[in-house]
Structures are given as structure tokens and as C-alpha cells.
PDB file of N, CA and C in Angstrom:
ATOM      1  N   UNK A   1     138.944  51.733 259.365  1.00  0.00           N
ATOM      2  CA  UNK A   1     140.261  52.230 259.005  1.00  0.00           C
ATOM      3  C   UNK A   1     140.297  53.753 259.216  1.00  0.00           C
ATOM      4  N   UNK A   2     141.326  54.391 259.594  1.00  0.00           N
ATOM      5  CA  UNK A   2     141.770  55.738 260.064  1.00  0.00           C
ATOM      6  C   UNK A   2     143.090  56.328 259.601  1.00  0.00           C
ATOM      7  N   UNK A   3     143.124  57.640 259.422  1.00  0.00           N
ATOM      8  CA  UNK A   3     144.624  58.002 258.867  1.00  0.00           C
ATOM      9  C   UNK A   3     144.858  59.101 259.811  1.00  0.00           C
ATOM     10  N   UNK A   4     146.204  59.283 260.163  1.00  0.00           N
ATOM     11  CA  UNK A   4     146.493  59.712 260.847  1.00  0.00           C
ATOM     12  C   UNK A   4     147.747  60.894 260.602  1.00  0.00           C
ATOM     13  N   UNK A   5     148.029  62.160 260.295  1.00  0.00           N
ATOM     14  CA  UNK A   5     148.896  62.798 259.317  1.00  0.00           C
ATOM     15  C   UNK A   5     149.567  63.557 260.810  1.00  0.00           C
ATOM     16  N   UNK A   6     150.887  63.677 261.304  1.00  0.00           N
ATOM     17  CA  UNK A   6     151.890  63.799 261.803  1.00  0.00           C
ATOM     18  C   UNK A   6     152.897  64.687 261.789  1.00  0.00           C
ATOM     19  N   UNK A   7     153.249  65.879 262.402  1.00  0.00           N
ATOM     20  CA  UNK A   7     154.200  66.324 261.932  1.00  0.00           C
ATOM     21  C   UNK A   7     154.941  66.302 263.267  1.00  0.00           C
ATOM     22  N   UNK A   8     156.175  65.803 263.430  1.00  0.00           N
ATOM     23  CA  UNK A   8     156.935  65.907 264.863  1.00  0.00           C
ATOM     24  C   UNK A   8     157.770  66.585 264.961  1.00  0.00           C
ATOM     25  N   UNK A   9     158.125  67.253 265.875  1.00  0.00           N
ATOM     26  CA  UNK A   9     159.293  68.480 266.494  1.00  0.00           C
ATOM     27  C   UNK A   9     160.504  67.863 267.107  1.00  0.00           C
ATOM     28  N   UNK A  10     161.435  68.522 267.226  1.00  0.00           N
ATOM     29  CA  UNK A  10     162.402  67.991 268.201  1.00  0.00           C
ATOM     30  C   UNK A  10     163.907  67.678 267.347  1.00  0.00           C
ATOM     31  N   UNK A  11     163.934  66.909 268.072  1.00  0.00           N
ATOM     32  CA  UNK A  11     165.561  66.068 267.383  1.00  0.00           C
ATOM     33  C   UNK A  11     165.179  64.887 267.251  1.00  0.00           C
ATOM     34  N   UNK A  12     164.764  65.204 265.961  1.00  0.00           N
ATOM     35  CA  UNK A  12     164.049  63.553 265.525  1.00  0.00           C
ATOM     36  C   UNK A  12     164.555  63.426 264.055  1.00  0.00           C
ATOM     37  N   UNK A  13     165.573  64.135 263.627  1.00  0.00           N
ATOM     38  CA  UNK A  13     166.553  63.530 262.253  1.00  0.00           C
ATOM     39  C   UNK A  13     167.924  63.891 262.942  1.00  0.00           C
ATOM     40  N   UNK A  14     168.422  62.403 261.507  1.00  0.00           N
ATOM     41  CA  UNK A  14     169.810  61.968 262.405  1.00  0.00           C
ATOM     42  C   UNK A  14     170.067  61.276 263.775  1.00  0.00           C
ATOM     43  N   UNK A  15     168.493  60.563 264.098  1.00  0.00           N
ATOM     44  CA  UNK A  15     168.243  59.804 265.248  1.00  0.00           C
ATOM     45  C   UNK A  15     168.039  58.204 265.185  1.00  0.00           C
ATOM     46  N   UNK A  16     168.051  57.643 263.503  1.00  0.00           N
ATOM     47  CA  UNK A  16     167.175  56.764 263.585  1.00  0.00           C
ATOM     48  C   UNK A  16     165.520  56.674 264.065  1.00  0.00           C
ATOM     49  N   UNK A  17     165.386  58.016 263.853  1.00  0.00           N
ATOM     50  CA  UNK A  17     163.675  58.233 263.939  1.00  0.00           C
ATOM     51  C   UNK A  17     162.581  57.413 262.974  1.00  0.00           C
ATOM     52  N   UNK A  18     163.228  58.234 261.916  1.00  0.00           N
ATOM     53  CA  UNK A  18     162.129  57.161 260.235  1.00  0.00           C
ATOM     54  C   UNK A  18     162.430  55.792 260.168  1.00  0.00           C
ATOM     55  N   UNK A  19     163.272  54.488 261.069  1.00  0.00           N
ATOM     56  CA  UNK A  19     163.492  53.444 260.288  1.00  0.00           C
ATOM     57  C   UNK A  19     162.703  52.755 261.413  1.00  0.00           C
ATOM     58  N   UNK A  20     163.173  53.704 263.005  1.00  0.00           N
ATOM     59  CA  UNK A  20     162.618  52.733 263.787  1.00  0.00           C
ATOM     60  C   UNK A  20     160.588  52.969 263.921  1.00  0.00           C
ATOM     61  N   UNK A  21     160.385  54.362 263.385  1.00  0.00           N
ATOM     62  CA  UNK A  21     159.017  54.261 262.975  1.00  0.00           C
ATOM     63  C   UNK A  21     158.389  53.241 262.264  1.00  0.00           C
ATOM     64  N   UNK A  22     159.249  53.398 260.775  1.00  0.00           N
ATOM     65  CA  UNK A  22     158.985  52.117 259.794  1.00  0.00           C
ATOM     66  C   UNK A  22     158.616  50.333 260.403  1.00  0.00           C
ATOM     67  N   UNK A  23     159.631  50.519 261.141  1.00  0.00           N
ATOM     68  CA  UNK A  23     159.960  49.161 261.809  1.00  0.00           C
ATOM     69  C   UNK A  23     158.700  48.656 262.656  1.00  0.00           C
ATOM     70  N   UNK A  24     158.506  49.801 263.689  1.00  0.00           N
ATOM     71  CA  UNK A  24     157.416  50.142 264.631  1.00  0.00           C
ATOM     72  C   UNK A  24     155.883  49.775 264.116  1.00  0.00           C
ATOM     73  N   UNK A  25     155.663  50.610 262.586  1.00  0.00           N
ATOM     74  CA  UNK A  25     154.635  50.429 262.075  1.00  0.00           C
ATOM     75  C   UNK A  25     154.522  49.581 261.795  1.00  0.00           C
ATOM     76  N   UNK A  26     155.124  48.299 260.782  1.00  0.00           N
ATOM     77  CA  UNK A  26     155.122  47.305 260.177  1.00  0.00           C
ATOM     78  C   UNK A  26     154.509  46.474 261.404  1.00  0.00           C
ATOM     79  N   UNK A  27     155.324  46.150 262.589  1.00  0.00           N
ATOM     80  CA  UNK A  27     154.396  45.374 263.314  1.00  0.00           C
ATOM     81  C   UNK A  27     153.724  45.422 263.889  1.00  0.00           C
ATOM     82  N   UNK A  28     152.963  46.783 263.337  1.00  0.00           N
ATOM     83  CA  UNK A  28     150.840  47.386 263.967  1.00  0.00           C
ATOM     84  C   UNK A  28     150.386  46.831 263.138  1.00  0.00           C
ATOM     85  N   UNK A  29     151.138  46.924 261.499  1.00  0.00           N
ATOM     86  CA  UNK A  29     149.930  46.241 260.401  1.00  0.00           C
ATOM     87  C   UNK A  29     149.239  47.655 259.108  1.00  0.00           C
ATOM     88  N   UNK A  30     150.573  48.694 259.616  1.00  0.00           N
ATOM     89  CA  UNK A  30     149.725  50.008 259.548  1.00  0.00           C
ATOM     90  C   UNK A  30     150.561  50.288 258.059  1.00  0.00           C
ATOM     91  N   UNK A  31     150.545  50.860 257.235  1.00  0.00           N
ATOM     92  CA  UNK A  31     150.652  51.690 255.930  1.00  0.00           C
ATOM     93  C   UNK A  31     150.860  53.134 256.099  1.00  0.00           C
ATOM     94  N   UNK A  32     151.605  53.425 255.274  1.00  0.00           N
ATOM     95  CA  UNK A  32     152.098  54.867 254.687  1.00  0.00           C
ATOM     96  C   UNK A  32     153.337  55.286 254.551  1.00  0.00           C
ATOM     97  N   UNK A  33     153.646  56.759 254.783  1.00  0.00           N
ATOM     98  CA  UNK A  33     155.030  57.122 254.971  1.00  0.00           C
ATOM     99  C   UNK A  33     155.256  57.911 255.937  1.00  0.00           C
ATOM    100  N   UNK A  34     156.476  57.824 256.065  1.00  0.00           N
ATOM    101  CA  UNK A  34     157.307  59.109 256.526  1.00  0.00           C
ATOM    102  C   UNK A  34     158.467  59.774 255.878  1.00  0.00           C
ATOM    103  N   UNK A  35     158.802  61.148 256.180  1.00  0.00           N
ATOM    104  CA  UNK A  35     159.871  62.300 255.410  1.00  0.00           C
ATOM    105  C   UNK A  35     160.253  63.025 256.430  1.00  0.00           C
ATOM    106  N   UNK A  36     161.714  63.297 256.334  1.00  0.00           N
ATOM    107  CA  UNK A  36     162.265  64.338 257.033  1.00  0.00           C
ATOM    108  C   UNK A  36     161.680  65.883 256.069  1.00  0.00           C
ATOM    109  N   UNK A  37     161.626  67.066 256.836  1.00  0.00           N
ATOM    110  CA  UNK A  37     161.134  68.512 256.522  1.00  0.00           C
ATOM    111  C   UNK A  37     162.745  68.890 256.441  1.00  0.00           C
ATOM    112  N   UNK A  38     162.730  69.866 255.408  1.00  0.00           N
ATOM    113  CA  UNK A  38     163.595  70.431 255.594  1.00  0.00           C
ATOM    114  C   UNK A  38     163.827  71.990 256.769  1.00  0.00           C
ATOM    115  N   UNK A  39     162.967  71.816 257.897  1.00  0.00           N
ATOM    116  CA  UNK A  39     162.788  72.649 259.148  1.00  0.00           C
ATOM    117  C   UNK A  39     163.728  71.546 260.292  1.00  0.00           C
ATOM    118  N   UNK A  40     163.933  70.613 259.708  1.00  0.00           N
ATOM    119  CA  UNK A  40     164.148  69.603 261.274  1.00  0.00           C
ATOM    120  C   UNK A  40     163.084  68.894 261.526  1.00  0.00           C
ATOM    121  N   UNK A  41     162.179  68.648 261.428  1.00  0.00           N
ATOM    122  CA  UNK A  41     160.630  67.819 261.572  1.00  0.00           C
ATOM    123  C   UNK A  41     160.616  67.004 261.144  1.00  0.00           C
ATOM    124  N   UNK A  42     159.260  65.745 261.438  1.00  0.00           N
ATOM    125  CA  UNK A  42     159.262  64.866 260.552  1.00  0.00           C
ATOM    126  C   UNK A  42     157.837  65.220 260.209  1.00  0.00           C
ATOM    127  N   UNK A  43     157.553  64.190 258.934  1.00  0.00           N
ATOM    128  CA  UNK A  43     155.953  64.455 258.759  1.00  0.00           C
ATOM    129  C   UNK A  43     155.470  62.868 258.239  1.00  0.00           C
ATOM    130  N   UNK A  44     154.399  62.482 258.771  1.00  0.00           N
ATOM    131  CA  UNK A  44     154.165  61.325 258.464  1.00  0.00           C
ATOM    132  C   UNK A  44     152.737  61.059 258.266  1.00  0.00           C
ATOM    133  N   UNK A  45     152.241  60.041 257.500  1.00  0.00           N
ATOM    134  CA  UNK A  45     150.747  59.717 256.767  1.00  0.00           C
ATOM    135  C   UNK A  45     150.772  58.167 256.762  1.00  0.00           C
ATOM    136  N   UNK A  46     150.124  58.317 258.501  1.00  0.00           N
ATOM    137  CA  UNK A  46     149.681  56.614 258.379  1.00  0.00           C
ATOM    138  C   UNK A  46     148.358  56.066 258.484  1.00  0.00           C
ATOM    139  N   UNK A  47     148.144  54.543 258.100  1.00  0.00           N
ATOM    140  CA  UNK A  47     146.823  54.491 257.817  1.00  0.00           C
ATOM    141  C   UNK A  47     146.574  52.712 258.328  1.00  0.00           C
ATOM    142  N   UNK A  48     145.789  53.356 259.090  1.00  0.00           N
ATOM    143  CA  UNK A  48     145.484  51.692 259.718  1.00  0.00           C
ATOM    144  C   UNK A  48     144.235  51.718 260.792  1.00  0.00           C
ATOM    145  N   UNK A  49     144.097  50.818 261.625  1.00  0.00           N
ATOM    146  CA  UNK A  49     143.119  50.146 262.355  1.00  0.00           C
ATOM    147  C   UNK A  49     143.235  51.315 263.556  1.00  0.00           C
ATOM    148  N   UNK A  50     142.635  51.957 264.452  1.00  0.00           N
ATOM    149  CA  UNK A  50     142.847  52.924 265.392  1.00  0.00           C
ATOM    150  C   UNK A  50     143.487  52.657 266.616  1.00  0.00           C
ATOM    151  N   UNK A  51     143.676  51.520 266.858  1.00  0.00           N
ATOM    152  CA  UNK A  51     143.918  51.285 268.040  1.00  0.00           C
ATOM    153  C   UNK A  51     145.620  50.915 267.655  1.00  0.00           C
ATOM    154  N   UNK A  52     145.929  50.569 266.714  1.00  0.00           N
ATOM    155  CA  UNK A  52     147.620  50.492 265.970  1.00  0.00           C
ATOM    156  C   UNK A  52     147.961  51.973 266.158  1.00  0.00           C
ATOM    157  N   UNK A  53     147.465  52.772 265.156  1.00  0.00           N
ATOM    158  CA  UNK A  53     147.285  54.134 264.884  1.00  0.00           C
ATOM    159  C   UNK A  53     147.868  54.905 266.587  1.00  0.00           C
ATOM    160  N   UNK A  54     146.494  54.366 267.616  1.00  0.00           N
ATOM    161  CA  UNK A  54     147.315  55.141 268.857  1.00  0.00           C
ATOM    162  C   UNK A  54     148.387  54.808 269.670  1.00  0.00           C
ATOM    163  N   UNK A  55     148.540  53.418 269.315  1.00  0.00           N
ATOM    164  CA  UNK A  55     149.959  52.974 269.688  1.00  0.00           C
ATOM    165  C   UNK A  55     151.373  53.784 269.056  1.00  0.00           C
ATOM    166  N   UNK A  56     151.146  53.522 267.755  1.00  0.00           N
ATOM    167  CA  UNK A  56     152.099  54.247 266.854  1.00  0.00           C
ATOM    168  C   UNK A  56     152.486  55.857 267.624  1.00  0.00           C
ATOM    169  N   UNK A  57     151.071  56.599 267.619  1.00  0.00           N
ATOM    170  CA  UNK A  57     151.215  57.748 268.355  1.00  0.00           C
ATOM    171  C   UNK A  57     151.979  58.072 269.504  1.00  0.00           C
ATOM    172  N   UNK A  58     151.652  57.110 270.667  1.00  0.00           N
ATOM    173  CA  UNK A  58     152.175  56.909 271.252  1.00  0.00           C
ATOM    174  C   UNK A  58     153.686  56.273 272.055  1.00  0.00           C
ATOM    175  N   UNK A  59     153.844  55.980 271.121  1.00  0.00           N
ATOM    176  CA  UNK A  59     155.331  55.987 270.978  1.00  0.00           C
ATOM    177  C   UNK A  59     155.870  56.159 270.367  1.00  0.00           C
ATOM    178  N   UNK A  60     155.677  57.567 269.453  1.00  0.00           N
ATOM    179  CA  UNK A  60     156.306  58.624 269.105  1.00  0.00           C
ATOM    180  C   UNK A  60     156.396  59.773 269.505  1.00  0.00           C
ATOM    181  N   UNK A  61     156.045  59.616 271.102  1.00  0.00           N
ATOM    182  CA  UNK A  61     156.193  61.102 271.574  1.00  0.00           C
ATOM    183  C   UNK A  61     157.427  60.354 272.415  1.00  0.00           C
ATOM    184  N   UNK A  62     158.015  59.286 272.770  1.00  0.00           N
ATOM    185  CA  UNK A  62     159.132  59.045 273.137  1.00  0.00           C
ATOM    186  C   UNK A  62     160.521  59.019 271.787  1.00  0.00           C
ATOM    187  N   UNK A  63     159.905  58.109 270.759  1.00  0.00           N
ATOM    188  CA  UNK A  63     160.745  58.056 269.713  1.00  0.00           C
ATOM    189  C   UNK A  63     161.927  56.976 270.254  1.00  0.00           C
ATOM    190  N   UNK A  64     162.744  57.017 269.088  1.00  0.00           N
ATOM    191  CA  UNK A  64     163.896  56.389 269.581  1.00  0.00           C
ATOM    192  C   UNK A  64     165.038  56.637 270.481  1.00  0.00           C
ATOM    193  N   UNK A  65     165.905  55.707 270.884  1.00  0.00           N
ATOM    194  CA  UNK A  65     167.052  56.588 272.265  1.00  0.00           C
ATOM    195  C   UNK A  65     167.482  57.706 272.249  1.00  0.00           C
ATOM    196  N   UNK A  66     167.773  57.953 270.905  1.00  0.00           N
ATOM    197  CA  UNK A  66     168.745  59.642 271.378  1.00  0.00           C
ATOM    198  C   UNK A  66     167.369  60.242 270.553  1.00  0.00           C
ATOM    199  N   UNK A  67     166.396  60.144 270.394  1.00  0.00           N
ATOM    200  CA  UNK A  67     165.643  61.080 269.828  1.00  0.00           C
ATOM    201  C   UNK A  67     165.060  62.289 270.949  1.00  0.00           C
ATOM    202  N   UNK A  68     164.715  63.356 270.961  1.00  0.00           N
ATOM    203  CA  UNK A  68     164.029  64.185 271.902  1.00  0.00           C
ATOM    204  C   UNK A  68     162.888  64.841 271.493  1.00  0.00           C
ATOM    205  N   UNK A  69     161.497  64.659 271.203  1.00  0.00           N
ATOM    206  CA  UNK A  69     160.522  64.882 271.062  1.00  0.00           C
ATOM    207  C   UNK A  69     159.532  66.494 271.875  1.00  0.00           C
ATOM    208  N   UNK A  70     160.376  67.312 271.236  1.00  0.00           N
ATOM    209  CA  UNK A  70     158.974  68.476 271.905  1.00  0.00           C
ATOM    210  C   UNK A  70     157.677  68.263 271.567  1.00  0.00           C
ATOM    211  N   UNK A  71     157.163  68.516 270.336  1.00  0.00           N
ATOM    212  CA  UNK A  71     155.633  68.580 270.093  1.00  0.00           C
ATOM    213  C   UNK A  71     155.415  67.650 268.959  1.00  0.00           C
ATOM    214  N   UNK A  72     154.242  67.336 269.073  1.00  0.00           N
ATOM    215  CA  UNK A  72     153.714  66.452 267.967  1.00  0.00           C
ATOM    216  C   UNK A  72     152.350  67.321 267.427  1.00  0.00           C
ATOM    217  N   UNK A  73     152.174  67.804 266.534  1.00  0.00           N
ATOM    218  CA  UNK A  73     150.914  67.760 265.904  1.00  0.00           C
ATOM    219  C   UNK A  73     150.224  66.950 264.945  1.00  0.00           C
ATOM    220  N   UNK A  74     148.757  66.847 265.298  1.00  0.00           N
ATOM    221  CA  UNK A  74     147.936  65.487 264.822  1.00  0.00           C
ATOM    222  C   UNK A  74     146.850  65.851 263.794  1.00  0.00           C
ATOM    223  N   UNK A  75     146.459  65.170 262.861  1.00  0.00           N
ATOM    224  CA  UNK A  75     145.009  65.173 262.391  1.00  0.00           C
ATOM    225  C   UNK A  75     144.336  63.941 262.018  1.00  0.00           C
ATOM    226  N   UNK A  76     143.785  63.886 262.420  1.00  0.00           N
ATOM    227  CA  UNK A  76     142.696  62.479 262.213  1.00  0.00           C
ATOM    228  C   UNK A  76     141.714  62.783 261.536  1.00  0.00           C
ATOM    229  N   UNK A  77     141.710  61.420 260.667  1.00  0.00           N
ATOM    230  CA  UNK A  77     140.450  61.130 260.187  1.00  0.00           C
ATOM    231  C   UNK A  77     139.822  59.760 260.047  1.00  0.00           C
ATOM    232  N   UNK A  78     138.809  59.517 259.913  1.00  0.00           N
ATOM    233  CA  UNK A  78     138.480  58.288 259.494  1.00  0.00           C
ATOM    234  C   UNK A  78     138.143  58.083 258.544  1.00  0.00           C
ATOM    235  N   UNK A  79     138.453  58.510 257.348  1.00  0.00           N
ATOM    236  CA  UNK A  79     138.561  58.435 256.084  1.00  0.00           C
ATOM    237  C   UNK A  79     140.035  58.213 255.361  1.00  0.00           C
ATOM    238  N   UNK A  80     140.557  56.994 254.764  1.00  0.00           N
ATOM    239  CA  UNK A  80     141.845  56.815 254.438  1.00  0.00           C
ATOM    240  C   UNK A  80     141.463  57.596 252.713  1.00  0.00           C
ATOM    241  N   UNK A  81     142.780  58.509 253.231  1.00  0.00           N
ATOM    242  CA  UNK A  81     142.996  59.272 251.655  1.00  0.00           C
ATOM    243  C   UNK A  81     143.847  58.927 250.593  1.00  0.00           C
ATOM    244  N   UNK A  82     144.594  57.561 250.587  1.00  0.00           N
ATOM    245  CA  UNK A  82     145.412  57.341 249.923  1.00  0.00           C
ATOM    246  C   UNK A  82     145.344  55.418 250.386  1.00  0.00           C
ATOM    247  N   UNK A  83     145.976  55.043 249.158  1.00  0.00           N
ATOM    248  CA  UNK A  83     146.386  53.800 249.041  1.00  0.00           C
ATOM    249  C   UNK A  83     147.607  53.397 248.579  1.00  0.00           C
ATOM    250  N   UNK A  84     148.235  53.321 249.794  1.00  0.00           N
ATOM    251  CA  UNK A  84     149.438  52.209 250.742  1.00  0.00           C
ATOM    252  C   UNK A  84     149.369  50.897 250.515  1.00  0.00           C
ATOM    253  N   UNK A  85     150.369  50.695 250.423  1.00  0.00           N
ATOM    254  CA  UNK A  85     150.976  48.993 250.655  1.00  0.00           C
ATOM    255  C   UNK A  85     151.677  48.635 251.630  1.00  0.00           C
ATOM    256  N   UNK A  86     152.149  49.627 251.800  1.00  0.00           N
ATOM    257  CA  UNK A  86     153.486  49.020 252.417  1.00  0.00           C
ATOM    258  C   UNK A  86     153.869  50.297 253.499  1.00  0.00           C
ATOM    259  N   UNK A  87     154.739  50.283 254.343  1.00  0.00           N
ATOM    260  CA  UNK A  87     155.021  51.733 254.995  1.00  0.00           C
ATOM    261  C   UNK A  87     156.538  51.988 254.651  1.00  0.00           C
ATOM    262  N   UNK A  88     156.713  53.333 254.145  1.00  0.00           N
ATOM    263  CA  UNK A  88     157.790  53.464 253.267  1.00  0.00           C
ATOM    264  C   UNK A  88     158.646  54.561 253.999  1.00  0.00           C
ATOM    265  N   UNK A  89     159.780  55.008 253.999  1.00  0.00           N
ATOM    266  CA  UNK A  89     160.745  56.122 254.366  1.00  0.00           C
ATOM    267  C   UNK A  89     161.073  57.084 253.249  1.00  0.00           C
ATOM    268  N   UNK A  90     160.494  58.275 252.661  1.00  0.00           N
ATOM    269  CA  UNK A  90     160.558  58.968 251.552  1.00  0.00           C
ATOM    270  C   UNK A  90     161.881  59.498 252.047  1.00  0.00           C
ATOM    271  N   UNK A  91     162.682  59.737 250.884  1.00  0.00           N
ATOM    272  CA  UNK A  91     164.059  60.255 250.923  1.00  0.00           C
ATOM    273  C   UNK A  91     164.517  61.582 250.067  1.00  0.00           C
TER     274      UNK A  91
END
């Protein structure tokens, strides 16, 4: 198991960014959350199997249709720091 902490750039609120993540994650199998920043960003803490994990990654540098993705910054670990159930949309 691996966690993976997220912060994304761009025009990624007010896109349907966090639901279709949510959505996205659920069928990797993966746990945690995501939050809009109050900068415009998102920031997210997910936790799952690595190879979900780089999927997830990976298609979040596209995001959803009208989303536009400049940068993503990453940190990995393989140590899960928290215990998830479920993958949630903090509001």
C-alpha cells in the first residue's frame, strides 16, 4: 500500500474535477480525499495499491472535459498515514 498527496494547478474548480476524481478513484479501489484550496488548486490524499495510485495520477494531468491542468505536484510514500474508508470530497 502507498499514499500519494497531490496538489493540482490549473482550472480544476468549478470543473467537475473532485466528483469525477471521486468517481475515478472508487473504481481503482483507492481511499482518501480531496479539497478545493482556497488559491484555485486542488489537494488530494490518496491511498491504495501503486499501480491504481499511477493510474489515478495519470489521469489527472488530463482531468475532466473542461478542466485544464498546468502542474501537478506529487509526494509519495509507501507508508499509508491515515485510515480511509471510503474516498470522500471535503467541502
Amino acid at each position: 500500500m502507498f499514499s500519494l498527496h497531490l496538489f493540482i494547478f490549473g482550472r480544476v474548480q468549478d470543473v467537475s474535477f473532485r466528483i469525477s476524481v471521486r468517481r475515478e478513484a472508487k473504481s481503482l479501489g483507492l481511499v482518501g480525499f480531496i479539497q478545493n484550496l482556497p488559491d484555485g488548486s486542488i489537494e488530494m490524499i490518496v491511498e491504495g495499491e501503486r499501480t491504481g495510485l499511477e493510474h489515478l495520477l495519470n489521469w489527472c494531468h488530463d482531468g475532466p472535459r473542461f478542466a485544464l491542468v498546468d502542474h501537478i505536484e506529487e509526494v509519495w510514500s509507501d507508508i499509508c498515514k491515515f485510515s480511509y474508508s471510503d474516498f470522500s470530497i471535503h467541502y
